[in-house]
Every structure is written in structure tokens, then in C-alpha cells.
Protein backbone atom coordinates (compact mmCIF):
# COMPACT_ATOMS: atom_id res chain seq x y z
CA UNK A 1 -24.74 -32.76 -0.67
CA UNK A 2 -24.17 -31.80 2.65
CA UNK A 3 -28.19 -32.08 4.02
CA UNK A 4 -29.77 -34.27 6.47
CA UNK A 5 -32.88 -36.02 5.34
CA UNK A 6 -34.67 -33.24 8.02
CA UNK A 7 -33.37 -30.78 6.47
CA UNK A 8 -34.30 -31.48 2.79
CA UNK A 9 -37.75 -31.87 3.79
CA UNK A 10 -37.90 -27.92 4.78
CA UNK A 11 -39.59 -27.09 1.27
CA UNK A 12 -38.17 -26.28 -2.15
CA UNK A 13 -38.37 -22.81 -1.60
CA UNK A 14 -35.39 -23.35 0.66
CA UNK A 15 -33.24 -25.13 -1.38
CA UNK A 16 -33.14 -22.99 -4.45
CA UNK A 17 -32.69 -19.85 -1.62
CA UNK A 18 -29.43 -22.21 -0.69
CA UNK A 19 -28.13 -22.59 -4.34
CA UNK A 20 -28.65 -19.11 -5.08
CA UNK A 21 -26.53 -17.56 -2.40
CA UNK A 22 -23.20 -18.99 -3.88
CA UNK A 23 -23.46 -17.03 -6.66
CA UNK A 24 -25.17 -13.75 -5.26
CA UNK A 25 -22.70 -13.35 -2.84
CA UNK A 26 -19.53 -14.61 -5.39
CA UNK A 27 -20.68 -11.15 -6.97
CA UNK A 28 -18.59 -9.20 -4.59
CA UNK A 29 -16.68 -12.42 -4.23
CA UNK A 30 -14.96 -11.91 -7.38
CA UNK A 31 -13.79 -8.67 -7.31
CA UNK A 32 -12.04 -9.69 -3.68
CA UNK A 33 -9.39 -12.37 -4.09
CA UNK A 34 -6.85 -10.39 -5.17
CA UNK A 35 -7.46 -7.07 -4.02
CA UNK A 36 -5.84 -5.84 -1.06
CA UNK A 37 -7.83 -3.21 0.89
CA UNK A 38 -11.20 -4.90 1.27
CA UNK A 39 -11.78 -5.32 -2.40
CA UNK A 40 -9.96 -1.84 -3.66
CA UNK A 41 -6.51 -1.56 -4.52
CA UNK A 42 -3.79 -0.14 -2.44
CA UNK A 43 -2.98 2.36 -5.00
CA UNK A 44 -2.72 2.19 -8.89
CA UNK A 45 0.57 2.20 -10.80
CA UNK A 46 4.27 1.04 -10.05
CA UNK A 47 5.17 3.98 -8.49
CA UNK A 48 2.65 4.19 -5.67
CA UNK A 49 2.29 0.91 -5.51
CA UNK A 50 6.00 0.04 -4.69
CA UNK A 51 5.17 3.08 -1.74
CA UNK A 52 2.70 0.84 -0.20
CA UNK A 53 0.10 2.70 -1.96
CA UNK A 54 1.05 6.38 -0.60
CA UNK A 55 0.45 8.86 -3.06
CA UNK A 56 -2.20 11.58 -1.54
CA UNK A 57 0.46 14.16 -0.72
CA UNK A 58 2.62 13.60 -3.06
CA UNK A 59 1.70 11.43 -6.25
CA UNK A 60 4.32 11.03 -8.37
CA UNK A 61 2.56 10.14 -11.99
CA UNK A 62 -0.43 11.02 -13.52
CA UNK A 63 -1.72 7.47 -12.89
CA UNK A 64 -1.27 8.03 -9.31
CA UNK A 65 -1.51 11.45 -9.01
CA UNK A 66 -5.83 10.47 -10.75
CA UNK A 67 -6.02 7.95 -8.78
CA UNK A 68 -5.19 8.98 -5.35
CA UNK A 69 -5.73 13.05 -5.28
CA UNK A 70 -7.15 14.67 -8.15
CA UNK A 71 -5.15 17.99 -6.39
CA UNK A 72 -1.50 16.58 -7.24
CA UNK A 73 -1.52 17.58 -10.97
CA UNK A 74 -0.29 20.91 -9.87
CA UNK A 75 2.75 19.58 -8.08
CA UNK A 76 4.00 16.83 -9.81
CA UNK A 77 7.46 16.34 -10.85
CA UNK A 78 6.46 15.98 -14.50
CA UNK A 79 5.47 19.69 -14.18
CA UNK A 80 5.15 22.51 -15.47
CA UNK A 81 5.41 19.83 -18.72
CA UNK A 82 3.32 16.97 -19.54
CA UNK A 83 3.59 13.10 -19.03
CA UNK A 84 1.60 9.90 -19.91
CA UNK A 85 2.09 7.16 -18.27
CA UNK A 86 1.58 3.17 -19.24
CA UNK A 87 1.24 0.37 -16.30
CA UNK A 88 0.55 -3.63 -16.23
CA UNK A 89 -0.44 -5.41 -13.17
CA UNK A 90 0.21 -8.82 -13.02
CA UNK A 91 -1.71 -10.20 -9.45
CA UNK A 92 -0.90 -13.71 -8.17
CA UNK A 93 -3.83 -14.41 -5.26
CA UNK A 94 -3.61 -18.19 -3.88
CA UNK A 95 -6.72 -18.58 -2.04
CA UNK A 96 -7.47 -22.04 -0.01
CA UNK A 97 -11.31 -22.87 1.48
CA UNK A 98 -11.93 -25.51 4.33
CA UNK A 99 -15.04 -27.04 5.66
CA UNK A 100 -14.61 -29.33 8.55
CA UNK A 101 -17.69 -31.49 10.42
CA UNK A 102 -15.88 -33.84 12.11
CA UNK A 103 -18.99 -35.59 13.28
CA UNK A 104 -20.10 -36.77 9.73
CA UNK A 105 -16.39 -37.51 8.67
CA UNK A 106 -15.99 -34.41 6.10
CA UNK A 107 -12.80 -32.49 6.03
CA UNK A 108 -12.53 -30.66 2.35
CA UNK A 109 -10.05 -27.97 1.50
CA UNK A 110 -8.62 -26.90 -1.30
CA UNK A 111 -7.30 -23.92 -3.55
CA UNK A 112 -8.85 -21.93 -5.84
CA UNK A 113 -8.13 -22.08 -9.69
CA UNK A 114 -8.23 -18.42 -10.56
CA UNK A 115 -5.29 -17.34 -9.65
CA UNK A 116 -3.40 -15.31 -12.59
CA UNK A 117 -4.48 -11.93 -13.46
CA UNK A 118 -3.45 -8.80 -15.52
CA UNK A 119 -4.64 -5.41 -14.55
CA UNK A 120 -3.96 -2.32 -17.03
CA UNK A 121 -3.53 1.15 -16.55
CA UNK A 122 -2.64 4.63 -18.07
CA UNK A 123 -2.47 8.40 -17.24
CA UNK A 124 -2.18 11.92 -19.00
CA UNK A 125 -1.10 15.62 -17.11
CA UNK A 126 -1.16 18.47 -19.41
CA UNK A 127 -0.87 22.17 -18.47
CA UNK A 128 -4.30 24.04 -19.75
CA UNK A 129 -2.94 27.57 -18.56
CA UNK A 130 -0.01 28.10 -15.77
CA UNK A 131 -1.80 27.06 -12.96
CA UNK A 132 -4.86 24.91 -14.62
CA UNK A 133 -4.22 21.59 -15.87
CA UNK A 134 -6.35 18.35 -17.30
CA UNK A 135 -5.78 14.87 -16.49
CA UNK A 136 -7.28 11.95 -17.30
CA UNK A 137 -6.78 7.95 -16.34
CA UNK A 138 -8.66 4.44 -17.18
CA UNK A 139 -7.70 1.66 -14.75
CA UNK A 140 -9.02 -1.36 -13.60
CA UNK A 141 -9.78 -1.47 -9.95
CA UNK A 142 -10.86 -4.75 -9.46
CA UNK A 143 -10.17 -8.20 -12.04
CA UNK A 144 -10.27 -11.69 -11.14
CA UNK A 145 -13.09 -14.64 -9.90
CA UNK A 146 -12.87 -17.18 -7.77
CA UNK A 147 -12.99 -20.96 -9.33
CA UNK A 148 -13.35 -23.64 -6.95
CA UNK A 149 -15.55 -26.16 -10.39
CA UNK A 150 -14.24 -29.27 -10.51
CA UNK A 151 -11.67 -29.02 -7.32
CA UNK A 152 -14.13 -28.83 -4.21
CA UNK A 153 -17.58 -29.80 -5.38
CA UNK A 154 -18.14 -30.08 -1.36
CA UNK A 155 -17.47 -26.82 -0.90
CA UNK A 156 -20.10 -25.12 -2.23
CA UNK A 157 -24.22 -25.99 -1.66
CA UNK A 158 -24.49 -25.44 -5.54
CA UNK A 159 -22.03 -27.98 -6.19
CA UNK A 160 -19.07 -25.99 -7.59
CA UNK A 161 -18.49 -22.19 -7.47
CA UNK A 162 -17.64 -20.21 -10.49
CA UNK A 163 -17.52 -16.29 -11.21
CA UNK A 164 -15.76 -13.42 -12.70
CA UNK A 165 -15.73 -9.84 -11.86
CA UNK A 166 -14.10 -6.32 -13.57
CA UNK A 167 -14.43 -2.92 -12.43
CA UNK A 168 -12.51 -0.31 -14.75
CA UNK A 169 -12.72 3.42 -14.05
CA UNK A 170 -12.66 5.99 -16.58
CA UNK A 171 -11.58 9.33 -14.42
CA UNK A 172 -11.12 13.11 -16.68
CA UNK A 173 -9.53 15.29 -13.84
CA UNK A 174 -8.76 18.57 -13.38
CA UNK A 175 -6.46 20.86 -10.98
CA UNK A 176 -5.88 24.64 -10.27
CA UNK A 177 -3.10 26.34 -8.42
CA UNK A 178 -4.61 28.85 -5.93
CA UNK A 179 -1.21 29.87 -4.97
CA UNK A 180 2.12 28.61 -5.55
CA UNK A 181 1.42 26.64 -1.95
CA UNK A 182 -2.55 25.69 -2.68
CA UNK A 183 -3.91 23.74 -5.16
CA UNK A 184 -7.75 22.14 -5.58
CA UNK A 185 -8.58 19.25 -7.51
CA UNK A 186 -11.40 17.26 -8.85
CA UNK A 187 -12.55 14.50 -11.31
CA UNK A 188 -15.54 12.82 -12.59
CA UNK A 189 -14.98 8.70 -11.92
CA UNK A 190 -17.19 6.83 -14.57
CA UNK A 191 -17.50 3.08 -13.68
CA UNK A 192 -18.11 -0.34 -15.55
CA UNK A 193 -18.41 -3.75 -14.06
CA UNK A 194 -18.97 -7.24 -15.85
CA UNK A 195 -20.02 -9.61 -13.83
CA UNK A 196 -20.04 -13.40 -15.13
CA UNK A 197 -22.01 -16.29 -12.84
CA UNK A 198 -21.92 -18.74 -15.20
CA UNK A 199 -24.39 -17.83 -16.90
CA UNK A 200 -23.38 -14.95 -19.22
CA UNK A 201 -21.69 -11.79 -18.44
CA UNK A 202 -23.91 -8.77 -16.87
CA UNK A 203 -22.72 -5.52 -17.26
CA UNK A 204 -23.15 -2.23 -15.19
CA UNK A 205 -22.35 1.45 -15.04
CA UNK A 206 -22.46 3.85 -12.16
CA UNK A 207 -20.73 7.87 -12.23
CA UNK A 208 -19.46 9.27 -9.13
CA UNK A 209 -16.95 11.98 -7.96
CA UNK A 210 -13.72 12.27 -6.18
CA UNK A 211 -12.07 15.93 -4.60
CA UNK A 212 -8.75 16.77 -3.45
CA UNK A 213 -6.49 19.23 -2.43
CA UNK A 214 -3.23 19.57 -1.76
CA UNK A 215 -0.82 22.25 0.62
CA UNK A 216 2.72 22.62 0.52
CA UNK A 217 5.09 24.17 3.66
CA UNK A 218 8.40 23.69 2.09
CA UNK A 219 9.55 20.32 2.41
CA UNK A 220 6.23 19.03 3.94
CA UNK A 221 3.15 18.43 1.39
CA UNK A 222 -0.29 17.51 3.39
CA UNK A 223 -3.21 16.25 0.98
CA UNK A 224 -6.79 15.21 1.55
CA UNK A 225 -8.95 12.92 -0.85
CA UNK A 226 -12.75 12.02 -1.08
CA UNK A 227 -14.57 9.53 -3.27
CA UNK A 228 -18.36 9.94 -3.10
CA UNK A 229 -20.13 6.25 -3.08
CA UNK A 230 -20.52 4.64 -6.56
CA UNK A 231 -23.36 2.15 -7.16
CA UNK A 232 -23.97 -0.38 -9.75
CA UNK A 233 -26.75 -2.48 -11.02
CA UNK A 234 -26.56 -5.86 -12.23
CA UNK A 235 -29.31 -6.32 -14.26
CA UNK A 236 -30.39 -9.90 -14.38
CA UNK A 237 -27.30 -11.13 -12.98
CA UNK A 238 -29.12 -14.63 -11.64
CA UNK A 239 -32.22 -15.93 -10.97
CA UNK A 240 -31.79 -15.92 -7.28
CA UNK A 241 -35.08 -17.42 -5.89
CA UNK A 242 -35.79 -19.91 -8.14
CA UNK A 243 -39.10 -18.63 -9.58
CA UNK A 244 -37.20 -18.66 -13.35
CA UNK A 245 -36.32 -14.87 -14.16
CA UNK A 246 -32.93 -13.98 -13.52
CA UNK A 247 -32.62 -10.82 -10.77
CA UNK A 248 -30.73 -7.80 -10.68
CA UNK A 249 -28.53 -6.95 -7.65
CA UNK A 250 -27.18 -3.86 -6.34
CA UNK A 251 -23.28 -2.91 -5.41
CA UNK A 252 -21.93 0.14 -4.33
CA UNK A 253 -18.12 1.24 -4.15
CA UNK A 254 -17.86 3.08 -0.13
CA UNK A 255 -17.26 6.64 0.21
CA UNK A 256 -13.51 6.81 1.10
CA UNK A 257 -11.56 9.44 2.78
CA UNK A 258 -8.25 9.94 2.88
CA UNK A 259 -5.33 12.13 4.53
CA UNK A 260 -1.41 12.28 3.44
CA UNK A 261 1.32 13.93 4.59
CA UNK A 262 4.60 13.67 2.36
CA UNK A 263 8.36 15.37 3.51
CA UNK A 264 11.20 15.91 1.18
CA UNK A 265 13.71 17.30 3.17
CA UNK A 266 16.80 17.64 0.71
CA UNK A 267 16.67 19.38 -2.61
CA UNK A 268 15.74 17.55 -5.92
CA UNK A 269 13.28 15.49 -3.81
CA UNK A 270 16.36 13.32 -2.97
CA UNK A 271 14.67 11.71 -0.10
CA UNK A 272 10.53 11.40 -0.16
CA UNK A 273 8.78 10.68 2.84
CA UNK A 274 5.09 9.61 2.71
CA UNK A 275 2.44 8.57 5.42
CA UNK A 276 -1.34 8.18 4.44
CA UNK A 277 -4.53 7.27 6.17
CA UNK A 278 -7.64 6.24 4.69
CA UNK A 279 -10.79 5.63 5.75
CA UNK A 280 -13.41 2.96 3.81
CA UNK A 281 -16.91 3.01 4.47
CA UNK A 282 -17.47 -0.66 3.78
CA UNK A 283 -20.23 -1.34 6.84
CA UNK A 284 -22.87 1.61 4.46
CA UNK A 285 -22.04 0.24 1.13
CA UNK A 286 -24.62 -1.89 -0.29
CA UNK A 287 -23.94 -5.76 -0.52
CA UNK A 288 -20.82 -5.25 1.49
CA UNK A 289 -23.29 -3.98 3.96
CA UNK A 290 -25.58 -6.92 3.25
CA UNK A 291 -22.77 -8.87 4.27
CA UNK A 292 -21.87 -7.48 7.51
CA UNK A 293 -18.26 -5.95 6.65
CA UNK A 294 -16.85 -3.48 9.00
CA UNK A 295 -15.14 -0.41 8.19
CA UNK A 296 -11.76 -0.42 7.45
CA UNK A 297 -9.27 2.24 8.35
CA UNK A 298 -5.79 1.59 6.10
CA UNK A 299 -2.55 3.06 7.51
CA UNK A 300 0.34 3.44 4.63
CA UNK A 301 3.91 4.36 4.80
CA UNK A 302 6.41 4.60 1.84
CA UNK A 303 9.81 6.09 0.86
CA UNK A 304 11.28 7.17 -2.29
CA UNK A 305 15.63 7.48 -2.52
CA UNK A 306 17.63 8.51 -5.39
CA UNK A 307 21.29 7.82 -4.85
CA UNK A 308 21.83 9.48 -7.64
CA UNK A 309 19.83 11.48 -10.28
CA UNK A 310 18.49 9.12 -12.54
CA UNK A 311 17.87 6.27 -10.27
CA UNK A 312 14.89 6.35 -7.47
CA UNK A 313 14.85 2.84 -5.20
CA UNK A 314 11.23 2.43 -3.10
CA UNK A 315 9.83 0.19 -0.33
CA UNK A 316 6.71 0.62 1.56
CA UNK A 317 3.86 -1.08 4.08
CA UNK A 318 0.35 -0.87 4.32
CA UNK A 319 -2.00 -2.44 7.12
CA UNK A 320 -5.60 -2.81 6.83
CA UNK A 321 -7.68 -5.07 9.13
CA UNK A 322 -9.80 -7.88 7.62
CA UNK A 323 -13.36 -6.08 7.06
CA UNK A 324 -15.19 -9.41 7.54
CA UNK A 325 -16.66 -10.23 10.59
CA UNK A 326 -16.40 -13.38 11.96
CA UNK A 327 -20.13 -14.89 13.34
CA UNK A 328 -18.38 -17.96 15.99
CA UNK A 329 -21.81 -20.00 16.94
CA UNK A 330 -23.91 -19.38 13.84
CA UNK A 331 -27.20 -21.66 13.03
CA UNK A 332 -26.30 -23.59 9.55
CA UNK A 333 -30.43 -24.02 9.65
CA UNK A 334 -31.70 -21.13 9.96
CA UNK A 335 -32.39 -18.40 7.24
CA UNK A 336 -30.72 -15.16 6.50
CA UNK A 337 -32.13 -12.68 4.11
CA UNK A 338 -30.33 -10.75 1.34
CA UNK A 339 -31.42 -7.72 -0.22
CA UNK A 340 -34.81 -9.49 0.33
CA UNK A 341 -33.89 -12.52 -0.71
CA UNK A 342 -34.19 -15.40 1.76
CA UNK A 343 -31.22 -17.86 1.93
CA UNK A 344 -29.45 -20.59 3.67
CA UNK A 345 -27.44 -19.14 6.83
CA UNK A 346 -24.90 -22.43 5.76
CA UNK A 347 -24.69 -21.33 2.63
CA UNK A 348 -24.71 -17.19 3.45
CA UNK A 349 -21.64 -18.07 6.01
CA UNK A 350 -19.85 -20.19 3.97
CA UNK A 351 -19.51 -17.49 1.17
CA UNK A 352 -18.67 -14.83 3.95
CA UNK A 353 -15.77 -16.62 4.71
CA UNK A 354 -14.42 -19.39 2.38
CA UNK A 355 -15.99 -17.61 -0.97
CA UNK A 356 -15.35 -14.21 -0.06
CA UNK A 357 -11.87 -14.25 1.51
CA UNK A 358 -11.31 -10.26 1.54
CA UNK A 359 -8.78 -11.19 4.42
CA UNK A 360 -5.01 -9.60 4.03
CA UNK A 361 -4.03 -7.03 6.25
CA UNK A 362 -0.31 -6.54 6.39
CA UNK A 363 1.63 -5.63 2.64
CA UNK A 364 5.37 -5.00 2.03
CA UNK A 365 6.03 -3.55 -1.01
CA UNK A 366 9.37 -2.72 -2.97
CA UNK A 367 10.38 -0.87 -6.41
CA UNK A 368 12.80 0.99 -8.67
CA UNK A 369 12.54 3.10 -11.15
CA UNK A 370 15.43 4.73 -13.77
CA UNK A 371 15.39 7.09 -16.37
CA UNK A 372 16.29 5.94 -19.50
CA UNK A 373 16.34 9.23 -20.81
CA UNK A 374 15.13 12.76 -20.26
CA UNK A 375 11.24 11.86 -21.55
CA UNK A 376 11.44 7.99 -20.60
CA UNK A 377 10.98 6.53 -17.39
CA UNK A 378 10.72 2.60 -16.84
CA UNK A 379 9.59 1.60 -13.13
CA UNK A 380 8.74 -1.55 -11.60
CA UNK A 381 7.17 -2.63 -8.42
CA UNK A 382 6.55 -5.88 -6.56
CA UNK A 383 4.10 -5.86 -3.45
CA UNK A 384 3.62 -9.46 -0.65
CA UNK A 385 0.49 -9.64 1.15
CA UNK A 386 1.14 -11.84 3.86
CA UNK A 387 -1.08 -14.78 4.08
CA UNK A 388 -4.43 -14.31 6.68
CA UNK A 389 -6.26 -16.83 7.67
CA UNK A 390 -9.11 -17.20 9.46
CA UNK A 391 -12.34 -19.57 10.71
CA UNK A 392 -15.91 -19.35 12.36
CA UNK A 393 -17.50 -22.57 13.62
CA UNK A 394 -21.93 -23.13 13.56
CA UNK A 395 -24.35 -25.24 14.87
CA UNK A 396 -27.01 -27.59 13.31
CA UNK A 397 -25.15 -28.63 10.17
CA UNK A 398 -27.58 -30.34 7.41
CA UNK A 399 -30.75 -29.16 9.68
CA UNK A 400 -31.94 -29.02 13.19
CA UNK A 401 -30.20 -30.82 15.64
CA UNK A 402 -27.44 -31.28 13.52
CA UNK A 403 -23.53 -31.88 14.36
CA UNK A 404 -20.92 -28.44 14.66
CA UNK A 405 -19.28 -26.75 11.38
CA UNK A 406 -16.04 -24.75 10.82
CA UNK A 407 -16.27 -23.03 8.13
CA UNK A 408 -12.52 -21.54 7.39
CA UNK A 409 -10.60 -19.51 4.62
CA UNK A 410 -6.83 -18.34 3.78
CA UNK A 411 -5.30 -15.84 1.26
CA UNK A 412 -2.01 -14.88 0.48
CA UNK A 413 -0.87 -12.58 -2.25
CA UNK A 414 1.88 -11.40 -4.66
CA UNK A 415 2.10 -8.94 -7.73
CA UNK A 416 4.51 -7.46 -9.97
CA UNK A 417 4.04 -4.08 -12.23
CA UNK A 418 5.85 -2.42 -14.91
CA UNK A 419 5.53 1.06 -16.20
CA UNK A 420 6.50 3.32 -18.87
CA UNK A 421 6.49 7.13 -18.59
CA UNK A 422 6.72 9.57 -21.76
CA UNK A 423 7.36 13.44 -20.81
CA UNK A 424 7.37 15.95 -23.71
């Protein structure tokens, strides 16, 4: 749509390369536009979540508590009991594309279509002995696509860009109480991703393994967190190089590591103090690797207040900076390759930015939560992700010799989540 009449005479092997990357990249693509850090959530459940995604020292539900440090089972405040808890995510992403060549007279921008999307959750803590207990979650850590059919046919080199991507977690966790100040943690993280292109859904599993522990000093809790790397096949996911047989393609979840430190200085946790720091290993993971992201170090704050006993009233913020690099000057005719696949630099850069915006940094998030009664707990949360945008300009557009490009992307987000709690 976009080529010269130079450029479409450099072979059919290009041009299928050129279609193909739209939808190899869109892979990650999908599970980005409404995720927050890179393309994992700040934290899962209302709780946490309203904490701008705090919750390593000092989870406060078994959603969290699986989620964020397998260690916190011990110290909970549904313990010595047991809880289960019950969350919905509703995520509102609005996600805009531009592509400007002011020499051949195209300016095209537009929003993307998928832009409602509901994220489940739920949790169990049980005591096994006095200072063993089991826990187990399922959430989904990633669940939208990015539609741009129909709206921007410019946009993309395939003529319209389609795709839908889920990542649930399955997660059976268990804690022990060294002492009454130590406790250990671990749990088994079983992952499955569909992946739709357009061309049918593709399905993949991959098992990995996240440790914690957790050590309290009267008021002050301090918690570590790691998640080993978790990759996932896509097994014939698109027939990427044009030869007729569709092609798997490999993504891995980043090894993350994370530190908390929580203070509760009055009694009845009154007052709940959190500050986390995570580390994502985005520039190792394959296909984020593939696509030159940088690793991403996410600073959280978050405070819990109960005025009085039944009612607790949260806020939070959580930075993380963009992980995608910008590449100013870039040659629109030249050829990149992708887990050995050759492609279109035009078309690789384009999805980098405009298809793949992975771009808020800054999140304010707010809650409240009441107790109904002494086993039910109802808490809601609503997190902002201010809008980002950003922009990289190339050279050669439509082939050799051709005029400049700016390639450019936006994202803003919003979400609201409501949860249930049952102690018995």
C-alpha cells in the first residue's frame, strides 16, 4: 500500500517477510495494550491493586498474597483461619497509532477497537498444621488484542491488524512458619496462552516456579519474591515466511525479582505502609528480547487506613519506564530478522511502536473495602494509567531513496475491580 514501484520489485520473498511481521510481532502485541508493567500486571486483585500493586511484604488476600509472595500465607490477616477470595477486572485501554510521511501526503491515525476487557480471579489460604498452610489461585495475567480491521487499513503492511491474546495462571502454593518472625514460601505457576491471528486460536502451556519469604520486626514486614522464566510455544501460530505451513513461535514470561517492605505502626494494622521494588528481565526473555525491550525496574508505593474497624480506604502509585526502545533514524528498506525469520524493518518498527504500545509508566490507583460481616468482605479498586506517548522517525520509506517516516503510538488506561472475600 505504502511501496514504491523500487521497492516492490525487491522479490516476493520480501513481501510475504513484510506481511508476516504484523502478526508475529501482534503475538506479544496482544497481551500488551492493557497491561501495565511491560505486559504483566501491577498486581492481581482489588486489594493490591488499589495499593498500586504492593503486596510482597504484606499481601492482604490469598489472591494477592499467590500472586505476589508465595511467603505471605503465614501472615495474613485471614489467619490462623481460612479465606477465599473472588475478583473481576474490568480493563479499559484506548490505544491510538500514527504514521506520518509528509512527503507522499499520508497522515493516518486512529484508535484501536479492542478496548473492553474482563479479567477473573480467585484465591484459597487454609491452615495444613499451625505453621504449614496451602494456597492456591487461577488468574489471568494478560487478556485483550489489538484491532485496528476496518479503521486504519494504512496502518498496517498486511492491510489491517487483528489478534487476541490470554495468559491464565494456575498457581498451588504453599508456606511454613520457621518462627513466629520467619516464614518461607513457594508455588508451582502452571501457564496457558491462546493466541488468535486470525486464523484460529493456538494454544500453549509452559510450568515454572515462584519463591518467597517473608520477615517480620514488629511493625515492619520485609519480603522478597522470585519468578523463574516461563516459556511458551505457539505451535503453528502463522505461516510466517510464506512457504504455506503455518510456524510456531516462542515466548517467554522474564524472571522477576522483587523486594517489599511494609510498616504498620498502630495496633489492628490501623495504618499499613507498603513500598515495593521489582525488577523485570524483559531485555533476556524471548520475543521481548527479539524485540529489543529493555529491562524494567517498577517502583510501588501504597497505603491502607481504617478509620474505623470495618472500613479500610486505599490509594497507591506505581512507575515503570516504557521497556521499548525507541530506534530515531531507522532504514524502512532494509531487513531485520526475527527468530530467523527475515522481515521488513518498516514493518518490524511499525509493530514496535504503533502495534505494540507497552508504553505507560506512571499509575494512580484508589480503593475501599468494608466488611459486611465477620466472614464477608466486598472491596473495590479503580487504577489511571496516565496516557504515554511516544514516536521514532526512519529513512527510505517504500524503498531506497525513499522520503522520511514517523512512526508514533499513544496509550492511556483505566480499570475498575470488585471482590468478594469468604472467611470461615
Amino acid at each position: 500500500m505504502f511501496e514504491s514501484e523500487n521497492f516492490k520489485k525487491e522479490g516476493k520473498m520480501k513481501k510475504r517477510c513484510l506481511v508476516a511481521v504484523p502478526f508475529m510481532f501482534l503475538l506479544v502485541a496482544g497481551s500488551i495494550v492493557h497491561a501495565t508493567n511491560g505486559d504483566n500486571f501491577i498486581a492481581i486483585g482489588p486489594i493490591a491493586r488499589s495499593m498500586g500493586g504492593v503486596g510482597i511484604a504484606a499481601p492482604q488476600d490469598s489472591i494477592s498474597a499467590v500472586f505476589a509472595n508465595p511467603a505471605a500465607m503465614c501472615f495474613g490477616p485471614y489467619c490462623p483461619g481460612s479465606q477465599v477470595d473472588f475478583a473481576g477486572t474490568v480493563f479499559l485501554p484506548a490505544a491510538h497509532a500514527k504514521l506520518d510521511v509528509p512527503a507522499a501526503g499520508i497522515h493516518v491515525s486512529d484508535r484501536s477497537q479492542s478496548n473492553v476487557f474482563i479479567v477473573p480471579a480467585i484465591g484459597l489460604s487454609t491452615p495444613i498444621t499451625s505453621r504449614l498452610r496451602f494456597g492456591i489461585a487461577a488468574y489471568g495475567t494478560s487478556g485483550l488484542g489489538t484491532d485496528y480491521r476496518d479503521r486504519i487499513a494504512a496502518l498496517g503492511p498486511a492491510g489491517g491488524i487483528f489478534t487476541q491474546y490470554q495468559v491464565m495462571k494456575f498457581a498451588p502454593n504453599i508456606a511454613y512458619m520457621i518462627t513466629d518472625s520467619l516464614s518461607v514460601g513457594a508455588n508451582v505457576q502452571i501457564d496457558y496462552a491462546g493466541l488468535d491471528l486470525g486464523a484460529g486460536t493456538s494454544s500453549g502451556y509452559a510450568v515454572g516456579v515462584q519463591l518467597g519469604a517473608i520477615y517480620k520486626m514488629g511493625p515492619v514486614s520485609l519480603g522478597l519474591s522470585y519468578v523463574t522464566p516461563q516459556q511458551i510455544n505457539h505451535e503453528r501460530v502463522f505461516d510466517f515466511d510464506g512457504n504455506g505451513t503455518r510456524d510456531d513461535l516462542k515466548l517467554e514470561m522474564p524472571q522477576t525479582l522483587g523486594f517489599g517492605i511494609a510498616f504498620s505502626p498502630f495496633p489492628l494494622q490501623k495504618l499499613l505502609i507498603e513500598g515495593n521494588f521489582k525488577w523485570i528481565n524483559w531485555s533476556d526473555a524471548k520475543g521481548y528480547k527479539d524485540f529489543d525491550w529493555r529491562d524494567q525496574y517498577v517502583f510501588s508505593l501504597g497505603a491502607q487506613y481504617k478509620p474505623v474497624p470495618k472500613l479500610s480506604l486505599r490509594a497507591g502509585v506505581n512507575y515503570g519506564r516504557n521497556p521499548v526502545k525507541l530506534h530515531d533514524g531507522f532504514n524502512a528498506a532494509s531487513a531485520t530478522f526475527v527468530q530467523g525469520v527475515p522481515t521488513s524493518t518498516f514493518g518490524y518498527e511499525f509493530l514496535r511502536i504503533a502495534g505494540f504500545p507497552a508504553l505507560v509508566e506512571t499509575h494512580a490507583t484508589f480503593g475501599i473495602g468494608y466488611e459486611l460481616s465477620d466472614t464477608f468482605i466486598v472491596n473495590l479498586a479503580y487504577a489511571h494509567a496516565f496516557e504515554k506517548e511516544v514516536s521514532e522517525t526512519g529513512k527510505n520509506f517504500g524503498g531506497p531513496g525513499g522520503p522520511g517516516v514517523t512512526l508514533g503510538s499513544k496509550l492511556k488506561e483505566d480499570s475498575f475491580e470488585f471482590g468478594l472475600s469468604w472467611r470461615f
